[in-house]
PDB file of N, CA and C in Angstrom:
ATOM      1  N   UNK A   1      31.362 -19.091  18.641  1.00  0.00           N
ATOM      2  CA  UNK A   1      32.008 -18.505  17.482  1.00  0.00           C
ATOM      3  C   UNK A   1      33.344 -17.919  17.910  1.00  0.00           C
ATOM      4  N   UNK A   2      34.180 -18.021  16.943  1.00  0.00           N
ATOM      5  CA  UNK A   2      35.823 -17.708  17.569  1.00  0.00           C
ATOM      6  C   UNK A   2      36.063 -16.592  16.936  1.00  0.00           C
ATOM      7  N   UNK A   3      36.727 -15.192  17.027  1.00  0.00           N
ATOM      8  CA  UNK A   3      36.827 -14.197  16.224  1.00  0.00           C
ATOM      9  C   UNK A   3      38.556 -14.114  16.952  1.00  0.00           C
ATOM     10  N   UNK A   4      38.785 -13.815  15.590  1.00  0.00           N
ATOM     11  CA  UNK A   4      41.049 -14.003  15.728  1.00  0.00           C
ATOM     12  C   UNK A   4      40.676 -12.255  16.610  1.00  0.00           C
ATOM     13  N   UNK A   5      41.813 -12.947  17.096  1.00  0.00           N
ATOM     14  CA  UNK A   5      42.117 -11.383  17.774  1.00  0.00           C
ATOM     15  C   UNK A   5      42.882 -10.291  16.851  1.00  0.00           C
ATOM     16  N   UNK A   6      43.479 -11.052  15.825  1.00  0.00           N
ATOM     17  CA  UNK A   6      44.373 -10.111  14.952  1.00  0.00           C
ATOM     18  C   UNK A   6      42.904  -9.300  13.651  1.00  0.00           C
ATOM     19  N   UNK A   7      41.927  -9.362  14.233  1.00  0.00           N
ATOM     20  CA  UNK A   7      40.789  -8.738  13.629  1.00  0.00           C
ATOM     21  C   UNK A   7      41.333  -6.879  14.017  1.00  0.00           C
ATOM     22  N   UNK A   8      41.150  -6.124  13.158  1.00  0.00           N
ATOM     23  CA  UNK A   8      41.152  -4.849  13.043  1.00  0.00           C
ATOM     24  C   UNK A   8      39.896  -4.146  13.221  1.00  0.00           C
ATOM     25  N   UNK A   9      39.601  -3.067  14.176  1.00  0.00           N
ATOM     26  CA  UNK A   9      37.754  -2.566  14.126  1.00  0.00           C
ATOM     27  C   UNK A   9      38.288  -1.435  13.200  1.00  0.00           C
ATOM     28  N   UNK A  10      36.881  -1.457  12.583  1.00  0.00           N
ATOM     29  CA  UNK A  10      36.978   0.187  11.054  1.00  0.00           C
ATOM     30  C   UNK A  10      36.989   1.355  12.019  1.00  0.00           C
ATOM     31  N   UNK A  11      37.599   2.520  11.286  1.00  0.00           N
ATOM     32  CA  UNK A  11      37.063   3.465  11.492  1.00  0.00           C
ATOM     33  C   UNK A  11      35.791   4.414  11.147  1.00  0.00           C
ATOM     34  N   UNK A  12      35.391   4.702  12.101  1.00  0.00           N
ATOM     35  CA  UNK A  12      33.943   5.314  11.151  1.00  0.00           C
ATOM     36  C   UNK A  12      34.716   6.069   9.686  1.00  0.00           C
ATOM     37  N   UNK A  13      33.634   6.092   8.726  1.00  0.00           N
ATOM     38  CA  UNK A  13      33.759   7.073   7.327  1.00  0.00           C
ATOM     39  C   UNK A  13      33.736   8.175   7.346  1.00  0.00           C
ATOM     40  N   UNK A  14      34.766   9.210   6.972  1.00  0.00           N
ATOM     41  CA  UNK A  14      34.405  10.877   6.988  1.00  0.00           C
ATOM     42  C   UNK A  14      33.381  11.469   6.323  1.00  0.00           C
ATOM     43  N   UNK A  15      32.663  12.324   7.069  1.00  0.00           N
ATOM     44  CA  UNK A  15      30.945  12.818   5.391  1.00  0.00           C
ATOM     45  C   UNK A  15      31.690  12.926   4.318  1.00  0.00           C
ATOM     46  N   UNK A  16      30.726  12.401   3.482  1.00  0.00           N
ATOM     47  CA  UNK A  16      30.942  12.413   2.253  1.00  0.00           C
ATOM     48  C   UNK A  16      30.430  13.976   1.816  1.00  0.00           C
ATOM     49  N   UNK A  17      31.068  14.707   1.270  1.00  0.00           N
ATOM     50  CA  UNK A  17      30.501  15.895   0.232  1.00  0.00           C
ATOM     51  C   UNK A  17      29.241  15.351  -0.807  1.00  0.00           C
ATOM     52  N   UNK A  18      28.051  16.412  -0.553  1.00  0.00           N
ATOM     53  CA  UNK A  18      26.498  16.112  -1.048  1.00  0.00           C
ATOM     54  C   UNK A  18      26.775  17.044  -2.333  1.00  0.00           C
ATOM     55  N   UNK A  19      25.915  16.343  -3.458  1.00  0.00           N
ATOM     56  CA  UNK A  19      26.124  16.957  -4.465  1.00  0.00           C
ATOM     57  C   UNK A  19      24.935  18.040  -5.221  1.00  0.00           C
ATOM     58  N   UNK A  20      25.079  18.343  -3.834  1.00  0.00           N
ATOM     59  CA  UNK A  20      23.421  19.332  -4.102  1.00  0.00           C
ATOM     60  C   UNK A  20      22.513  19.860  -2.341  1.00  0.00           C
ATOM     61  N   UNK A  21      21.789  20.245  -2.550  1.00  0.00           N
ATOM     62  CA  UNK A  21      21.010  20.373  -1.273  1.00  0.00           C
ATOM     63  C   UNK A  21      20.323  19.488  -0.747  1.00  0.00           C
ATOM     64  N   UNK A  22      20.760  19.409   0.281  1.00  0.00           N
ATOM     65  CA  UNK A  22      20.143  17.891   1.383  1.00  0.00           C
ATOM     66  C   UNK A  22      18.602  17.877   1.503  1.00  0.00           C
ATOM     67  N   UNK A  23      18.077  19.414   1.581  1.00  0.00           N
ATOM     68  CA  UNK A  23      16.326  19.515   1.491  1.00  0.00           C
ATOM     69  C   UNK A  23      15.892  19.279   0.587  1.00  0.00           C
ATOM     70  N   UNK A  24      16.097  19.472  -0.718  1.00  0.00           N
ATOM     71  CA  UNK A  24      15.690  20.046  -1.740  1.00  0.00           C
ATOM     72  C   UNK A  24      15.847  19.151  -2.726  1.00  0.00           C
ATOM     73  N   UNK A  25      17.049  18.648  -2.690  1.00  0.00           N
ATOM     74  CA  UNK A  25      17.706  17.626  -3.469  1.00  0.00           C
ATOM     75  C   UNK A  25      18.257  18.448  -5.155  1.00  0.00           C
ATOM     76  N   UNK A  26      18.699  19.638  -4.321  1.00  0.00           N
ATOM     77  CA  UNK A  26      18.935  20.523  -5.719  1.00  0.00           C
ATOM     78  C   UNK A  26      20.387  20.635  -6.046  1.00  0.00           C
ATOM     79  N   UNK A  27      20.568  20.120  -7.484  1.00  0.00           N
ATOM     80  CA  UNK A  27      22.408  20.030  -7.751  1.00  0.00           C
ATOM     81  C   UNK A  27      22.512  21.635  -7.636  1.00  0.00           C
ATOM     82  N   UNK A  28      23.719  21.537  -7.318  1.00  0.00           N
ATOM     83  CA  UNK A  28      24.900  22.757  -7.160  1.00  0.00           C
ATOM     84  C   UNK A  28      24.181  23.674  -8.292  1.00  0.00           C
ATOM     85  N   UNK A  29      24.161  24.662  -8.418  1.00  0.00           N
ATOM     86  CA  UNK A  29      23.633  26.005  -8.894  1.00  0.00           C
ATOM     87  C   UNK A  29      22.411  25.763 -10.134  1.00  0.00           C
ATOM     88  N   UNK A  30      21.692  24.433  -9.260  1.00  0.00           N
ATOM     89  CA  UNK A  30      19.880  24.350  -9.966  1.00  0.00           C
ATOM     90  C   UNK A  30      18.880  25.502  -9.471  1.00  0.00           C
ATOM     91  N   UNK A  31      17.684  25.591  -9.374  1.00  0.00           N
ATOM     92  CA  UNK A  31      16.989  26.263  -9.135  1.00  0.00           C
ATOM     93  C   UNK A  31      16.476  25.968  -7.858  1.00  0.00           C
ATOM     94  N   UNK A  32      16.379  26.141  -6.791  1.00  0.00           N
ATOM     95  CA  UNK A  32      16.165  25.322  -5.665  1.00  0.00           C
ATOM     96  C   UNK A  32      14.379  25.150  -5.390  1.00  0.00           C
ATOM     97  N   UNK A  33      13.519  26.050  -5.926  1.00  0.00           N
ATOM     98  CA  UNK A  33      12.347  26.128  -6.244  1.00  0.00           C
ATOM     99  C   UNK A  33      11.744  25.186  -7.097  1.00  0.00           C
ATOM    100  N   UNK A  34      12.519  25.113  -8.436  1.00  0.00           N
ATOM    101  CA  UNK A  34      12.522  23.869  -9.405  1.00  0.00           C
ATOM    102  C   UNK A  34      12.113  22.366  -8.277  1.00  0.00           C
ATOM    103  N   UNK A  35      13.847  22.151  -8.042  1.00  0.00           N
ATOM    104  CA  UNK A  35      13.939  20.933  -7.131  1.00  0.00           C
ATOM    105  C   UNK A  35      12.702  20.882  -6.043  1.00  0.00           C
ATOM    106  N   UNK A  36      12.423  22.047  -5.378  1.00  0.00           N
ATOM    107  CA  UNK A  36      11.485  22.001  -4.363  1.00  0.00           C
ATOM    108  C   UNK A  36      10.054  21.391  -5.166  1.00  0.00           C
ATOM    109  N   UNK A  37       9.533  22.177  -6.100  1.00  0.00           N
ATOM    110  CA  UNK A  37       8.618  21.642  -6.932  1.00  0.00           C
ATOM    111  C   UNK A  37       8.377  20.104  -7.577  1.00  0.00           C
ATOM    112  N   UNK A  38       9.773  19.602  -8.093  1.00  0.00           N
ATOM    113  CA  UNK A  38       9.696  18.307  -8.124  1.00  0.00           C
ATOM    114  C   UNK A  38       9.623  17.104  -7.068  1.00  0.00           C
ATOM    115  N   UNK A  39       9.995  17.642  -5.843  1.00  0.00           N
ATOM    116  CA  UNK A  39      10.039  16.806  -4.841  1.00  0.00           C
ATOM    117  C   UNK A  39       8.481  16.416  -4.600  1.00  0.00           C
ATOM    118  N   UNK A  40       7.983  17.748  -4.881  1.00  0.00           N
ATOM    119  CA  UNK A  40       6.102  17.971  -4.207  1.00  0.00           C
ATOM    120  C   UNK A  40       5.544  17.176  -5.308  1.00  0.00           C
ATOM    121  N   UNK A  41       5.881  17.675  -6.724  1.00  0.00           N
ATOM    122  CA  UNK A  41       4.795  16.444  -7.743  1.00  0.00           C
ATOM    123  C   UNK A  41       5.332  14.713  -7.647  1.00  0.00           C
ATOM    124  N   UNK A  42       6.447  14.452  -7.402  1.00  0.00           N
ATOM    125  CA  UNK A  42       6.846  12.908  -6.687  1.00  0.00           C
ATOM    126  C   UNK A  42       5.900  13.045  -5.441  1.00  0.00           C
ATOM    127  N   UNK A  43       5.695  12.931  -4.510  1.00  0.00           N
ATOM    128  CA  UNK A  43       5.441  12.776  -3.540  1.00  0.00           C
ATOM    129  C   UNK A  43       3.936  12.735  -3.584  1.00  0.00           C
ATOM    130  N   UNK A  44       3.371  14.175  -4.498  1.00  0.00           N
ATOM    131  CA  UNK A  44       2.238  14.274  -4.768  1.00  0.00           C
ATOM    132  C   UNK A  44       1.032  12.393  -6.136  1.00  0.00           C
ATOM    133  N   UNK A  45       2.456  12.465  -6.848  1.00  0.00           N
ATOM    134  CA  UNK A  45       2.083  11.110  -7.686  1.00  0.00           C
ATOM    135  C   UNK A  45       2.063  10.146  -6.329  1.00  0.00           C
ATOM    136  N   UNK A  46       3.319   9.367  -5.513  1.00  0.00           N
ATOM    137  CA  UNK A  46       3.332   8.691  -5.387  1.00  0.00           C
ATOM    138  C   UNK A  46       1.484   8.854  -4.061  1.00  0.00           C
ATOM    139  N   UNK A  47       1.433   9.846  -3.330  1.00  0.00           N
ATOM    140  CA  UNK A  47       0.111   9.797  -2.450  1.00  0.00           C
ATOM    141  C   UNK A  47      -0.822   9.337  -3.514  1.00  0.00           C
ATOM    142  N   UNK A  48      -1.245   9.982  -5.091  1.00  0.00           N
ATOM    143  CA  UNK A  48      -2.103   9.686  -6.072  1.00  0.00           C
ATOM    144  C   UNK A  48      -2.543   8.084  -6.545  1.00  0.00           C
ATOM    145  N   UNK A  49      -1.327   7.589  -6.195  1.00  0.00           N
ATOM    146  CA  UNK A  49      -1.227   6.163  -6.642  1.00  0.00           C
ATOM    147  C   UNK A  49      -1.599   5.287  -5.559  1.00  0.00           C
ATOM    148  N   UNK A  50      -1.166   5.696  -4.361  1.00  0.00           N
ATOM    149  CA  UNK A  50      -1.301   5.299  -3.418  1.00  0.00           C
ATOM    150  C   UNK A  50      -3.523   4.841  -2.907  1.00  0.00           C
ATOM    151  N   UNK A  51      -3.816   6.042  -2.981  1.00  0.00           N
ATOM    152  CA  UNK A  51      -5.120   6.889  -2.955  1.00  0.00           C
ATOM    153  C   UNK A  51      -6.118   5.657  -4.254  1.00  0.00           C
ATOM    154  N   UNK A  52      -5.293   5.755  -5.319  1.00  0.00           N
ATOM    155  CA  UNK A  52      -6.065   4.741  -6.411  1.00  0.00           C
ATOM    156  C   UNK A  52      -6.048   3.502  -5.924  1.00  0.00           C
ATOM    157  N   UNK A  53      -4.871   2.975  -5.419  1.00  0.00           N
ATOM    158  CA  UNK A  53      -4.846   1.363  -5.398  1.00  0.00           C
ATOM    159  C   UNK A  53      -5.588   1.344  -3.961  1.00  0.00           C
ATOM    160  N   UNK A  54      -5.726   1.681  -3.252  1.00  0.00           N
ATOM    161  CA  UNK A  54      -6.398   1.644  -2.012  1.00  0.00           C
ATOM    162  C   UNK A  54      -8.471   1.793  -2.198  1.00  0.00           C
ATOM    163  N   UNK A  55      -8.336   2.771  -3.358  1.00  0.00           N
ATOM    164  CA  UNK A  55     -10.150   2.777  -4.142  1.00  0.00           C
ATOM    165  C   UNK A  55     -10.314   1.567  -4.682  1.00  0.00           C
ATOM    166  N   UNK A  56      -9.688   1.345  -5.703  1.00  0.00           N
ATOM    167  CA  UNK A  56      -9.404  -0.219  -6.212  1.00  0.00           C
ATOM    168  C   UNK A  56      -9.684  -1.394  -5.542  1.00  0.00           C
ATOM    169  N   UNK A  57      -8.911  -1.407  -4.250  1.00  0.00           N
ATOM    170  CA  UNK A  57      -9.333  -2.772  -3.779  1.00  0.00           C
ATOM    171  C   UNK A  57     -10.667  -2.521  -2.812  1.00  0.00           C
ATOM    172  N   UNK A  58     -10.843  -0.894  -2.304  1.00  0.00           N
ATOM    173  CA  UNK A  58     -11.876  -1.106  -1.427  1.00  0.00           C
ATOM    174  C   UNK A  58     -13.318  -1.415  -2.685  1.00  0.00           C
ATOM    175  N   UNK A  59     -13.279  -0.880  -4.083  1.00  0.00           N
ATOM    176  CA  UNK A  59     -13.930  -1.343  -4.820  1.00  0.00           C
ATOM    177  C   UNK A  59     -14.457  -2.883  -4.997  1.00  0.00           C
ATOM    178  N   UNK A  60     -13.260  -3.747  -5.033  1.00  0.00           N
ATOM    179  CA  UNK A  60     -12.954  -4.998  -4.983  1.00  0.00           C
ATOM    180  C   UNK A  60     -13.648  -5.827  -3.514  1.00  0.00           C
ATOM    181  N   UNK A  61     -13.355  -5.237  -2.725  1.00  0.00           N
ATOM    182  CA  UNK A  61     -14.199  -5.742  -1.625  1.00  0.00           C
ATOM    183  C   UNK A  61     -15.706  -5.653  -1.379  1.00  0.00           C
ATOM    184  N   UNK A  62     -16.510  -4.479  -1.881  1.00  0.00           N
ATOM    185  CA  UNK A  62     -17.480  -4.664  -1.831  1.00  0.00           C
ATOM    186  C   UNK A  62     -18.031  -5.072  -2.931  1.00  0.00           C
ATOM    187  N   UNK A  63     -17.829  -5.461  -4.206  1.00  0.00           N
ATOM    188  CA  UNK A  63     -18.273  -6.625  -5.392  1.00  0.00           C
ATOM    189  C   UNK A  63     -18.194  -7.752  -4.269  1.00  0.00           C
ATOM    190  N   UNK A  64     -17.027  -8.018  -3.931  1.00  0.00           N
ATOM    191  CA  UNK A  64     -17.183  -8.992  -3.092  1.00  0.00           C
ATOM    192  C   UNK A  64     -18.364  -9.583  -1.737  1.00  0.00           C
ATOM    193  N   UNK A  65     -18.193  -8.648  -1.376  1.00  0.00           N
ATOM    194  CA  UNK A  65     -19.226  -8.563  -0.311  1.00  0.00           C
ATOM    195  C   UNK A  65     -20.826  -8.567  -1.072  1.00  0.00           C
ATOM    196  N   UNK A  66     -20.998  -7.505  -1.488  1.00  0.00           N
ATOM    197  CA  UNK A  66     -22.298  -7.981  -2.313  1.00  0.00           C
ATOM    198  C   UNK A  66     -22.618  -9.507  -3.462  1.00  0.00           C
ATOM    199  N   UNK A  67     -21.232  -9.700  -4.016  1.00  0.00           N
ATOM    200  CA  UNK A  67     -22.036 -11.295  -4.317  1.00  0.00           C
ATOM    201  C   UNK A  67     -22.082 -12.421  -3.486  1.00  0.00           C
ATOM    202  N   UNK A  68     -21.308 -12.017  -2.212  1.00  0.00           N
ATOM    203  CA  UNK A  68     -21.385 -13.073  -1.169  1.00  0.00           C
ATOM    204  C   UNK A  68     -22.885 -12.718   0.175  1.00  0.00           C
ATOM    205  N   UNK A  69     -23.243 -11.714  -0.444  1.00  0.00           N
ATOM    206  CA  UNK A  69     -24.737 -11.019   0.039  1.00  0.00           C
ATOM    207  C   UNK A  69     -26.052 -12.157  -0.868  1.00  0.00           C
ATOM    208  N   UNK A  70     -25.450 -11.636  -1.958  1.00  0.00           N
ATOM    209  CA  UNK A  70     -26.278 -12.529  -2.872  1.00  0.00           C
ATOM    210  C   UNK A  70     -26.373 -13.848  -2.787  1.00  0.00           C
ATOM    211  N   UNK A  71     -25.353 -14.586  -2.259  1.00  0.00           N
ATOM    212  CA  UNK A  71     -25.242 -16.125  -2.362  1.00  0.00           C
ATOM    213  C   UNK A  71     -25.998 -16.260  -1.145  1.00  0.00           C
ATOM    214  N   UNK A  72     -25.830 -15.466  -0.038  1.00  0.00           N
ATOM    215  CA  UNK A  72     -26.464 -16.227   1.206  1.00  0.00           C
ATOM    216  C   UNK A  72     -27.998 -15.905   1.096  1.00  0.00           C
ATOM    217  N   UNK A  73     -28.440 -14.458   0.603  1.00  0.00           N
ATOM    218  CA  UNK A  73     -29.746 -14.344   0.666  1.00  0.00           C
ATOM    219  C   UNK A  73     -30.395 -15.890  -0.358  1.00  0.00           C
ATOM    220  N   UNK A  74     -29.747 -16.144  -1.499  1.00  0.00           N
ATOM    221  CA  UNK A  74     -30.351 -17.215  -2.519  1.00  0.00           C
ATOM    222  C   UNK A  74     -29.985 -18.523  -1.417  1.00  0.00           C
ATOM    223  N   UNK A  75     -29.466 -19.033  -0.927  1.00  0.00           N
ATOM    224  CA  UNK A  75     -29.550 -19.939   0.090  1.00  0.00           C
ATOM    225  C   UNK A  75     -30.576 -19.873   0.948  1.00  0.00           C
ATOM    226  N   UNK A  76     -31.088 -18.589   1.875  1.00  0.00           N
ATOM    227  CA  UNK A  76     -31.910 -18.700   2.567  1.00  0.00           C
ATOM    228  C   UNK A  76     -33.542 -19.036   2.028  1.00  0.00           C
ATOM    229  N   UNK A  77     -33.821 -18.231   0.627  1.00  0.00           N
ATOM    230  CA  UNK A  77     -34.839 -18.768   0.230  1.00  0.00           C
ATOM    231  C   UNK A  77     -34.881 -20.182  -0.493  1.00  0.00           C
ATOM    232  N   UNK A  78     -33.853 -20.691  -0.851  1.00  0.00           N
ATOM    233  CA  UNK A  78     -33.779 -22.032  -0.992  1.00  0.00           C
ATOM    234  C   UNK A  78     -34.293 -23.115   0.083  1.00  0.00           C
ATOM    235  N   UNK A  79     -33.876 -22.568   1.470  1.00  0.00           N
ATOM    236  CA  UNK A  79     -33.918 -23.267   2.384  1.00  0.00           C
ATOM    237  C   UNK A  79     -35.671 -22.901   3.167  1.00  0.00           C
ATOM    238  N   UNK A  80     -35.837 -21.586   2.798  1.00  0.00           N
ATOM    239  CA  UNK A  80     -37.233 -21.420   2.759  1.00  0.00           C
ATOM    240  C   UNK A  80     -38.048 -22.264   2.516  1.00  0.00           C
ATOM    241  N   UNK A  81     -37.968 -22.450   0.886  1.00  0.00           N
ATOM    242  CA  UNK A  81     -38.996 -23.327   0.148  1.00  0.00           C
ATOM    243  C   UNK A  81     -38.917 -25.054   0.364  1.00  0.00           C
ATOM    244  N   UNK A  82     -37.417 -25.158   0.770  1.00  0.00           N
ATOM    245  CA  UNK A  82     -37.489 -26.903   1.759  1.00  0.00           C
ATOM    246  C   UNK A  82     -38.530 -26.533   2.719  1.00  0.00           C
ATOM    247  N   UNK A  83     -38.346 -25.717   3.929  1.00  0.00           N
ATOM    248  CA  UNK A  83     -39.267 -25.910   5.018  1.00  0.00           C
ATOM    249  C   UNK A  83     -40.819 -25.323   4.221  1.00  0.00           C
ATOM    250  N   UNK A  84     -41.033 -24.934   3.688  1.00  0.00           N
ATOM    251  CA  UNK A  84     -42.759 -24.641   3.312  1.00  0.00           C
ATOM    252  C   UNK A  84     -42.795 -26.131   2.517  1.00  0.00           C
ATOM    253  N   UNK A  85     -42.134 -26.869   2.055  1.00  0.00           N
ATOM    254  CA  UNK A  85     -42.594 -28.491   1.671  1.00  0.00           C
ATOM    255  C   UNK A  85     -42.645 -29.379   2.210  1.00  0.00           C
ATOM    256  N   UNK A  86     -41.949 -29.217   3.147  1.00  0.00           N
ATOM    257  CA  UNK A  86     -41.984 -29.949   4.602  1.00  0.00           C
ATOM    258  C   UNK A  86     -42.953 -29.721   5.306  1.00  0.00           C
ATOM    259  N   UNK A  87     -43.405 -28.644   5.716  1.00  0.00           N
ATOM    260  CA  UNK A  87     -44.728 -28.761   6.407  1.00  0.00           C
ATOM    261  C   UNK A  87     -45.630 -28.528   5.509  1.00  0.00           C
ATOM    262  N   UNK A  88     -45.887 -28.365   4.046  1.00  0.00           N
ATOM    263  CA  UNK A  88     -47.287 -28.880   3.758  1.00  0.00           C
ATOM    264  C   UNK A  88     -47.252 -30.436   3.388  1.00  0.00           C
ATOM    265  N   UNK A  89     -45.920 -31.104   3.986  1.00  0.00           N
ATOM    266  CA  UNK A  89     -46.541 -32.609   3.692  1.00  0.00           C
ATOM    267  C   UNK A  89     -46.725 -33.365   5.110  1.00  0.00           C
ATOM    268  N   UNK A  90     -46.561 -32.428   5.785  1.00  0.00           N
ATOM    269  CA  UNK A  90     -47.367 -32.874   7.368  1.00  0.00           C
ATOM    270  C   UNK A  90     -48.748 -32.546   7.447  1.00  0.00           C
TER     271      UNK A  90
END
């Protein structure tokens, strides 16, 4: 790959001015308690949601598991009643 030499490198960007509190995420003369509070019920929903879809599928897995319980136990007595016909025709 060829890069021109008449290429210019950037200068890094000066900080940008935050329009509120960097912890908190609270605009310029909000309540910083407020903001603190909303950060906790976000955080608190998103763990909530999190917590459901994770019950959900472990729900989902054991339906699963139990009708695939069910299929093999009904196979084995299937395969039962071959061998008890098999040897009562010996």
């Amino acid at each position: 790959m060829y890069v021109s030499p008449h290429v210019s490198v950037r200068a890094p960007r000066a900080p940008q001015p935050v329009a509120g509190d960097a912890v908190t995420g609270a605009a310029d003369g909000a309540d910083p308690d407020a903001a603190a509070n909303a950060v906790a019920e976000k955080a608190l929903a998103a763990q909530k949601a999190a917590f459901n879809l994770e019950a959900a599928e472990q729900a989902e897995l054991e339906r699963e598991r139990e009708v695939l319980e069910s299929m093999v136990q009904a196979q084995l007595k299937d395969e039962d009643e071959v061998m008890k016909k098999w040897i009562a025709m010996i």
